[in-house]
Protein backbone atom coordinates (compact mmCIF):
# COMPACT_ATOMS: atom_id res chain seq x y z
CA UNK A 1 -83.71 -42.10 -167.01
CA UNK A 2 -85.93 -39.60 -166.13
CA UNK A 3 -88.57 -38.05 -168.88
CA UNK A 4 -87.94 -34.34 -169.86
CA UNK A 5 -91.68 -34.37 -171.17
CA UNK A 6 -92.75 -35.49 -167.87
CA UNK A 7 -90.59 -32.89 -166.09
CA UNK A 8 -92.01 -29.63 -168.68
CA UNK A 9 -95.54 -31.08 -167.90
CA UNK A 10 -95.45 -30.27 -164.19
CA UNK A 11 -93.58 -27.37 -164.77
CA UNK A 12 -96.22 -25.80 -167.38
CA UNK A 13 -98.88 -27.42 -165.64
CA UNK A 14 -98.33 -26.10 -162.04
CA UNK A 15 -97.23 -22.35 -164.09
CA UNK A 16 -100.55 -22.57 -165.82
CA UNK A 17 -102.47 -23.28 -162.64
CA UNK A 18 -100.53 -19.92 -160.84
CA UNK A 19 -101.50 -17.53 -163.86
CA UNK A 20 -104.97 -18.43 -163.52
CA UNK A 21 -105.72 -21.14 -165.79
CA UNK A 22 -108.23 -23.73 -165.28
CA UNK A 23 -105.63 -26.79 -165.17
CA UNK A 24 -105.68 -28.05 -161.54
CA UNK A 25 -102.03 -29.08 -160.89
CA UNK A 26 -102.23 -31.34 -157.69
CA UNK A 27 -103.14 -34.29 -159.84
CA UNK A 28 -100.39 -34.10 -161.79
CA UNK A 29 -97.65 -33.83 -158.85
CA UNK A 30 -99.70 -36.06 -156.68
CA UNK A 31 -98.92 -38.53 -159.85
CA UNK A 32 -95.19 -36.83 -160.34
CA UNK A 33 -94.68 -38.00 -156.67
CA UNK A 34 -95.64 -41.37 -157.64
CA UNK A 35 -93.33 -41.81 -160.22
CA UNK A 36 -90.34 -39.97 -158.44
CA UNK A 37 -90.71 -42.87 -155.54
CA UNK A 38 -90.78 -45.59 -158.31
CA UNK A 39 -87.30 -43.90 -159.59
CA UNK A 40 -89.03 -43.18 -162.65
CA UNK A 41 -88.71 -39.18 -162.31
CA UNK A 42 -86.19 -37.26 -159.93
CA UNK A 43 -88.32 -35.99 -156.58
CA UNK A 44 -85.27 -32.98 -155.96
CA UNK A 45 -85.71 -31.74 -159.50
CA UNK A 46 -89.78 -32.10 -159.22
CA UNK A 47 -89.75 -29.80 -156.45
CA UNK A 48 -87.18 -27.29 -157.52
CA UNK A 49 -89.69 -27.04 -161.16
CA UNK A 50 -92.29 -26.85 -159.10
CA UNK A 51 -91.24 -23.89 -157.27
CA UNK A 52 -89.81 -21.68 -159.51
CA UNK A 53 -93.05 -22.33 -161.26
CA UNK A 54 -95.31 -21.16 -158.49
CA UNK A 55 -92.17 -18.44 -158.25
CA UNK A 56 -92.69 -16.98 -161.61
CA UNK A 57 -96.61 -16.98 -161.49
CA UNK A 58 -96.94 -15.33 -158.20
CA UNK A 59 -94.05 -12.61 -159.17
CA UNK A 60 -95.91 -12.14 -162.53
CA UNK A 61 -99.10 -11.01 -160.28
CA UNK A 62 -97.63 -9.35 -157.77
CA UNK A 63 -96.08 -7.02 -160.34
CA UNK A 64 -99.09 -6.44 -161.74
CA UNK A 65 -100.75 -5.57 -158.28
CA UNK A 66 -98.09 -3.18 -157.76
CA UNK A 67 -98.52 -1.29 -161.40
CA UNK A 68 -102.02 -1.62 -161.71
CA UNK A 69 -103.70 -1.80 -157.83
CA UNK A 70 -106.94 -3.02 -157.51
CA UNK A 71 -107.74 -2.79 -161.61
CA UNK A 72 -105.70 -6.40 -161.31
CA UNK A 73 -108.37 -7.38 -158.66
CA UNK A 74 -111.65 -6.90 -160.34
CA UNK A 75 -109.72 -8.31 -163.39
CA UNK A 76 -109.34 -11.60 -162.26
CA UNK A 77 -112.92 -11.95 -160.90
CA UNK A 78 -114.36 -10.63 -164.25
CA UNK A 79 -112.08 -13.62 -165.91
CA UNK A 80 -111.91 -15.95 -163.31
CA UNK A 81 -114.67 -18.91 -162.02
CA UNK A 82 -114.63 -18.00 -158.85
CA UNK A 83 -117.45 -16.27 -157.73
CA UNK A 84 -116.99 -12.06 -157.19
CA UNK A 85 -116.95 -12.32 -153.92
CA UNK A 86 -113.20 -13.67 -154.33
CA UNK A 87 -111.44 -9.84 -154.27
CA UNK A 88 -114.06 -9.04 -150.56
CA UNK A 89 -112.74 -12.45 -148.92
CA UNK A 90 -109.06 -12.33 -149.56
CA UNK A 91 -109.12 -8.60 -148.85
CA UNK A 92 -110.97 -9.74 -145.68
CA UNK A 93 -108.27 -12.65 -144.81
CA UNK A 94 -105.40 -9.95 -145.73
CA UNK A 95 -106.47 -7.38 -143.45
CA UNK A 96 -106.76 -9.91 -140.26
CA UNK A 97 -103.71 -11.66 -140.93
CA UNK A 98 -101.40 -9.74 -143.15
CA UNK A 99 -98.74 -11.35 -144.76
CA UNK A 100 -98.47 -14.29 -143.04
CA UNK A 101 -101.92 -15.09 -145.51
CA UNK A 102 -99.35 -15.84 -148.23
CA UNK A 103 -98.01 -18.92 -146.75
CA UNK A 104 -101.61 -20.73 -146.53
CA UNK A 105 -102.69 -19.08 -149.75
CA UNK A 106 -102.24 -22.34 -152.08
CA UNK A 107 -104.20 -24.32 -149.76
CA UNK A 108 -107.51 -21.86 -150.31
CA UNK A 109 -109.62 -21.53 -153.68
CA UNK A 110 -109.86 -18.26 -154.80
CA UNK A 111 -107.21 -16.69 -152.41
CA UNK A 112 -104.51 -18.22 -154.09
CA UNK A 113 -105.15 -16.18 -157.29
CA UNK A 114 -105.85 -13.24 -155.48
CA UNK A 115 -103.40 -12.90 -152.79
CA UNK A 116 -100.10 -11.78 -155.07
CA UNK A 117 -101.38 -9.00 -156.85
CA UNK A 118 -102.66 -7.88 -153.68
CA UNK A 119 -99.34 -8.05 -151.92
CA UNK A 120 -98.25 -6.05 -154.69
CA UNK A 121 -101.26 -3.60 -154.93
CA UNK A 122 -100.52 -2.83 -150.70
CA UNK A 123 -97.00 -2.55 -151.44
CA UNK A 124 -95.23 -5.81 -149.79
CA UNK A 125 -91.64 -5.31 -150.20
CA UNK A 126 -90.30 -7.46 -152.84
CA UNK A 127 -87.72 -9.55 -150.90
CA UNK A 128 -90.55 -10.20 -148.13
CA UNK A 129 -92.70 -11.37 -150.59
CA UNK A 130 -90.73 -13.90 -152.50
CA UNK A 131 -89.80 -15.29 -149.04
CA UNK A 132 -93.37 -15.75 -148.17
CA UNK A 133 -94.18 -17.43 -152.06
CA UNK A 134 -91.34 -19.64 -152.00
CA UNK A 135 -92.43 -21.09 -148.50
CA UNK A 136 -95.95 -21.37 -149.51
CA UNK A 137 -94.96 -23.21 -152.74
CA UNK A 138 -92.90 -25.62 -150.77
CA UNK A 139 -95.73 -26.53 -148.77
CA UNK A 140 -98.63 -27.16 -151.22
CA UNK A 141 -96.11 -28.84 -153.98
CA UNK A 142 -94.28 -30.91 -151.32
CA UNK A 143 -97.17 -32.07 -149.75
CA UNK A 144 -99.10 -33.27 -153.16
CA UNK A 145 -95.14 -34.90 -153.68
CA UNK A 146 -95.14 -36.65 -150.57
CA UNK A 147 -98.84 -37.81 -150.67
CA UNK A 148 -98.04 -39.42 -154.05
CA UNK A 149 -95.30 -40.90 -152.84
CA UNK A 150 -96.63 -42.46 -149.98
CA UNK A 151 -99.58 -43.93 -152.14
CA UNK A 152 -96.74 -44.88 -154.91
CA UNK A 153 -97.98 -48.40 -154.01
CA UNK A 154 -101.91 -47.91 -155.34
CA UNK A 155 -100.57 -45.77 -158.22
CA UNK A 156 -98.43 -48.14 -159.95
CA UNK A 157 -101.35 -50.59 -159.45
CA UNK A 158 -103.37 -48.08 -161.26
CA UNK A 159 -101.36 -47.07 -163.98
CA UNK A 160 -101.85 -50.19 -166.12
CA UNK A 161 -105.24 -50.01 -166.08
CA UNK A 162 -105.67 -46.57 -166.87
CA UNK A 163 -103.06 -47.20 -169.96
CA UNK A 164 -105.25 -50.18 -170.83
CA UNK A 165 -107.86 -47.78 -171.61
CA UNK A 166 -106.01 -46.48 -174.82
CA UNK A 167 -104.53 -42.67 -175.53
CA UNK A 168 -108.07 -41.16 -177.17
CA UNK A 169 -110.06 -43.07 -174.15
CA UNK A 170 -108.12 -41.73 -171.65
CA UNK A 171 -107.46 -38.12 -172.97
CA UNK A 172 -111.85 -38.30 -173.65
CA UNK A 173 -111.93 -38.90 -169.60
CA UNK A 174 -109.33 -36.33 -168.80
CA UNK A 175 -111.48 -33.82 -171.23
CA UNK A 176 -114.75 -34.93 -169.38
CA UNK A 177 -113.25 -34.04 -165.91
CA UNK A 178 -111.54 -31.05 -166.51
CA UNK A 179 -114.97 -29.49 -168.40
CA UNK A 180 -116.87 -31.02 -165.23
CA UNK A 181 -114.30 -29.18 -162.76
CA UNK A 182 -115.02 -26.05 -165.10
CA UNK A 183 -118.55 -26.39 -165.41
CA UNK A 184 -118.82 -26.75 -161.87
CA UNK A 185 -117.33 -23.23 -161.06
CA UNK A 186 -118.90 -21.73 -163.69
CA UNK A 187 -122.33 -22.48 -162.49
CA UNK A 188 -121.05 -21.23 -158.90
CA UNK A 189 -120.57 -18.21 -160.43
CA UNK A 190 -124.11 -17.75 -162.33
CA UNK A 191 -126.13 -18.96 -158.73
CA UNK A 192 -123.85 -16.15 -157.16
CA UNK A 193 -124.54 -13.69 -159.59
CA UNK A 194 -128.35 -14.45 -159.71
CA UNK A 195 -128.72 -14.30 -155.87
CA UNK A 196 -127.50 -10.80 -155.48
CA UNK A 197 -129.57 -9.49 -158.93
CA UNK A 198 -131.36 -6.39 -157.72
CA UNK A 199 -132.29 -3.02 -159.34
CA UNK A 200 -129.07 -0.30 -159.23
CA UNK A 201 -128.76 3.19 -159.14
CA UNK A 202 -127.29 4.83 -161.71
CA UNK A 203 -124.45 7.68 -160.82
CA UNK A 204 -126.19 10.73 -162.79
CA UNK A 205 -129.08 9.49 -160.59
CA UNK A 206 -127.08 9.69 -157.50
CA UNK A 207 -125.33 12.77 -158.49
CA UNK A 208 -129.21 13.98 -158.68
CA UNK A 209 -130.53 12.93 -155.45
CA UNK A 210 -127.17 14.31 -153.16
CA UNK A 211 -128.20 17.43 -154.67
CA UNK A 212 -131.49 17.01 -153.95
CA UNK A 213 -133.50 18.40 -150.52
CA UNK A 214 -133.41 15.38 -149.14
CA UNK A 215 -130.29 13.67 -150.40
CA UNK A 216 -129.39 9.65 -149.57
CA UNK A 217 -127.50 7.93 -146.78
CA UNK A 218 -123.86 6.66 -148.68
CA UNK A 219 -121.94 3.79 -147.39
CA UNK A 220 -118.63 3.01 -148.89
CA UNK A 221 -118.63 -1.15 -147.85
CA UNK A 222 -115.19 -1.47 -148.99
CA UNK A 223 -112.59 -3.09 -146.79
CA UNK A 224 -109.59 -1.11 -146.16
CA UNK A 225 -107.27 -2.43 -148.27
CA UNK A 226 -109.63 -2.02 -151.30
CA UNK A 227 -109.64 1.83 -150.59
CA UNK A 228 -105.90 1.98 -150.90
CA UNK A 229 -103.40 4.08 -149.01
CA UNK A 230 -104.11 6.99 -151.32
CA UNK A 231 -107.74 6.44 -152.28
CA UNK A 232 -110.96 8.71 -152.58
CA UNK A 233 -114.67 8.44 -151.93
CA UNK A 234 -117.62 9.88 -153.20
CA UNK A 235 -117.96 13.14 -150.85
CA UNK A 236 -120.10 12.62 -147.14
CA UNK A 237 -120.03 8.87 -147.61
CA UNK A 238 -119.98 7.08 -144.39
CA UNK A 239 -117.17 4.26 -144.34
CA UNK A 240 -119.14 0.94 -143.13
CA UNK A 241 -117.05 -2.27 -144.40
CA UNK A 242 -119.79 -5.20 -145.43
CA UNK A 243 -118.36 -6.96 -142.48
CA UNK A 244 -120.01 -4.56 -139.86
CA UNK A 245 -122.99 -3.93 -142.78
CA UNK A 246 -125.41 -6.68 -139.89
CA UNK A 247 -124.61 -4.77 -136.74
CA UNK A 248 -124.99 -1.29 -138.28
CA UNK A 249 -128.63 -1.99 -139.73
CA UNK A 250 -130.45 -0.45 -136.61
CA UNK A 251 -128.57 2.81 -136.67
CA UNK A 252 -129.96 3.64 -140.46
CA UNK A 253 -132.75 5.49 -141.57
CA UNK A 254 -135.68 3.64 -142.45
CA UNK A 255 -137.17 7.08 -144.08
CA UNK A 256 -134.21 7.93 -146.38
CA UNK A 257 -132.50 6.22 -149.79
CA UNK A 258 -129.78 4.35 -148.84
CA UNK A 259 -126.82 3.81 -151.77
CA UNK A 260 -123.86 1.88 -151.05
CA UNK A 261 -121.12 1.47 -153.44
CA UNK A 262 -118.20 -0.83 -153.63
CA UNK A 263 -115.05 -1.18 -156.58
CA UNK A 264 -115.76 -4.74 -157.13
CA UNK A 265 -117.48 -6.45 -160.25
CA UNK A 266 -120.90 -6.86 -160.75
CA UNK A 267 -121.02 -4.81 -157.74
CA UNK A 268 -120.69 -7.80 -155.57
CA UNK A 269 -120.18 -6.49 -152.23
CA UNK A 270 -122.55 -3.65 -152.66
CA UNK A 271 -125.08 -6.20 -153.67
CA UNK A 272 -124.53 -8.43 -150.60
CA UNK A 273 -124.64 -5.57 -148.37
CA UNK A 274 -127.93 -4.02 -149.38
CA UNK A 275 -129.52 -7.78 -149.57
CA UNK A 276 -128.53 -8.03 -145.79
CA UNK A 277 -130.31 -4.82 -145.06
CA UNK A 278 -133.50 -5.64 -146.77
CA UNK A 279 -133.24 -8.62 -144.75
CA UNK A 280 -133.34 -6.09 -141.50
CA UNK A 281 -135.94 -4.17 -142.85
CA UNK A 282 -134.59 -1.54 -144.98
CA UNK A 283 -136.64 -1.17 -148.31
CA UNK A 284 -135.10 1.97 -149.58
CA UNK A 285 -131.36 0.05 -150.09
CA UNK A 286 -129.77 -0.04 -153.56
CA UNK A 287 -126.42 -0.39 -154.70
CA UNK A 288 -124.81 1.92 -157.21
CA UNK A 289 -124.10 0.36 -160.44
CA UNK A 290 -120.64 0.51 -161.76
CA UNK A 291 -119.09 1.28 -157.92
CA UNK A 292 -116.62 3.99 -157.52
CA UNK A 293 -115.16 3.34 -160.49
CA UNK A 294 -118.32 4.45 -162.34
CA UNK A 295 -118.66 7.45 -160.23
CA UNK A 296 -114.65 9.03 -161.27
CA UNK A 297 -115.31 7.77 -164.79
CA UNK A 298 -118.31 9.75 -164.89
CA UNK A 299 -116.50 12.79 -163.50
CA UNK A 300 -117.82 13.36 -160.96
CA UNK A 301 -116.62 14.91 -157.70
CA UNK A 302 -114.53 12.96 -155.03
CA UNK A 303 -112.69 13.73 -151.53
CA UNK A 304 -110.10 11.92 -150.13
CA UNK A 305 -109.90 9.59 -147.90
CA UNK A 306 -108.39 10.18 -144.10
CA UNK A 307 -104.71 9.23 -144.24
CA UNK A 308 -105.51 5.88 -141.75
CA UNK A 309 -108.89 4.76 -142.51
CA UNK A 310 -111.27 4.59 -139.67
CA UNK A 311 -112.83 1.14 -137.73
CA UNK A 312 -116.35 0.50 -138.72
CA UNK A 313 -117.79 3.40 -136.51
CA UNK A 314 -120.10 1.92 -133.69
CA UNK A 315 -123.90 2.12 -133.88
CA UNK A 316 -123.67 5.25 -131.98
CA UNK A 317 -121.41 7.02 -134.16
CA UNK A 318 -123.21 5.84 -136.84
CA UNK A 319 -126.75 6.92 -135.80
CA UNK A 320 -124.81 10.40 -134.84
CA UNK A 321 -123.48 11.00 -137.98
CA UNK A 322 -126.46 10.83 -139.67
């Protein structure tokens, strides 16, 4: 008779793992595939809990992409271990293959968190979405199902020695691995944070030098999708994604304050961007603390953007422009 314990565990486990949570959940249906090909849990029922669990996390996020936009974004890289530079890379993998991302999403740390509440935030119609989620779940569940239960051999031949430990042995290793799996990420996400540290411009500062004689370069490094179909920038700034951040270097002035700004935490992608450019030469590079979001908190003024935003201009247009 199958367990219903067993059953709610991969349920709330794999649910947990979709809303964010630190709980890895291929383990546990790698081992649920185990026991379904022993007869010991039902393998239809398995993968119907597992995807309406995937189901119900990714429609949780997508939701909030569509109420809240990017807010949900910078959210979930303030909370989660992956590094920042989570939001620029699945923004990045969005905008080159579109939708389609969803159904390899699972499969990819850091996009799997990310992608639903950006199909919300870029409006993905709802039907089209849940299509794309349920396929995706079937494919990362029913492979970690089918790899346990083509390895049901070497688990059952496992299983008695990992009972033999004892219950407070074995939930003390559990413990140990899940803190090392945590631990791991976390100090990801300090090495990431300490290798773009660099001094920031404040916006009153900013506000103070564009009104200056002499008044900086701007680059907006978001990608497209970050700006939003209704989005605004801080007035003359050029629109130079961090992607094209390497070939534009020669077209900048080497005589002029360069800011660049981003709507990412910490900064991340602003960070990045002016570290590449001090790596081409460019001393006067800083990125503007806070991003955007700073800048419209702060009141001050903003334009909007063109209704479909530009390619990253070419070096000439660039080197034109300014």
């Amino acid at each position: 008779m199958a367990s219903p314990i067993g059953l709610w565990f991969v349920f709330l486990n794999v649910l947990l793992e979709q809303l964010g949570a630190p709980v890895p959940a291929l383990p546990t249906l790698f081992l649920a595939g185990a026991l379904a090909a022993a007869g010991r849990l039902p393998g239809l029922l398995l993968l119907g809990l597992a995807l309406l669990a995937c189901l119900l996390g990714d429609l949780a996020w997508y939701g909030a992409g569509r109420v809240f936009g990017g807010r949900v974004m910078s959210l979930l890289c303030r909370i989660s271990l992956t590094p920042d530079v989570c939001v620029r890379q699945t923004q990045g993998s969005f905008e080159r293959w579109g939708a389609k991302i969803l159904i390899v999403a699972k499969f990819i740390p850091g996009l799997a968190l990310i992608a639903p509440p950006l199909a919300g935030a870029t409006g993905m119609a709802l039907p089209r979405f849940i299509a794309y989620s349920l396929l995706s779940a079937a494919l990362w569940s029913g492979s970690a199902l089918l790899a346990g239960a083509l390895l049901h051999g070497q688990v059952e031949a496992l299983l008695p020695r990992l009972i033999g430990l004892g219950g407070p042995l074995l939930a003390v290793l559990l413990l140990t691995l899940l803190l090392g799996y945590v631990g791991y990420r976390w100090s990801e996400r300090r090495r990431m944070r300490r290798a773009l540290q660099m001094a920031r411009i404040s916006v009153g500062e900013l506000d103070g030098l564009l009104r200056s004689p002499d008044p900086p370069v701007v680059l907006d490094v978001r990608l497209a999708s970050a700006q939003g179909p209704q989005g605004h920038r801080i007035p003359g700034a050029l629109h130079v994604p961090l992607q094209a951040i390497a070939q534009q270097a020669a077209a900048l002035p080497r005589d002029r304050d360069i800011v660049l700004y981003c709507s990412c935490p910490n900064e991340a992608s602003a960070a990045q961007a002016a570290k590449l450019l001090r790596q081409r030469g460019l001393s006067r590079v800083r990125p503007l603390r806070g991003g955007l979001d700073a800048w419209v908190a702060a009141g001050y003024p903003v334009e909007a953007l063109p209704a479909t935003p530009p390619l990253p201009a070419p070096v000439t247009t660039v080197a034109a422009t300014l």
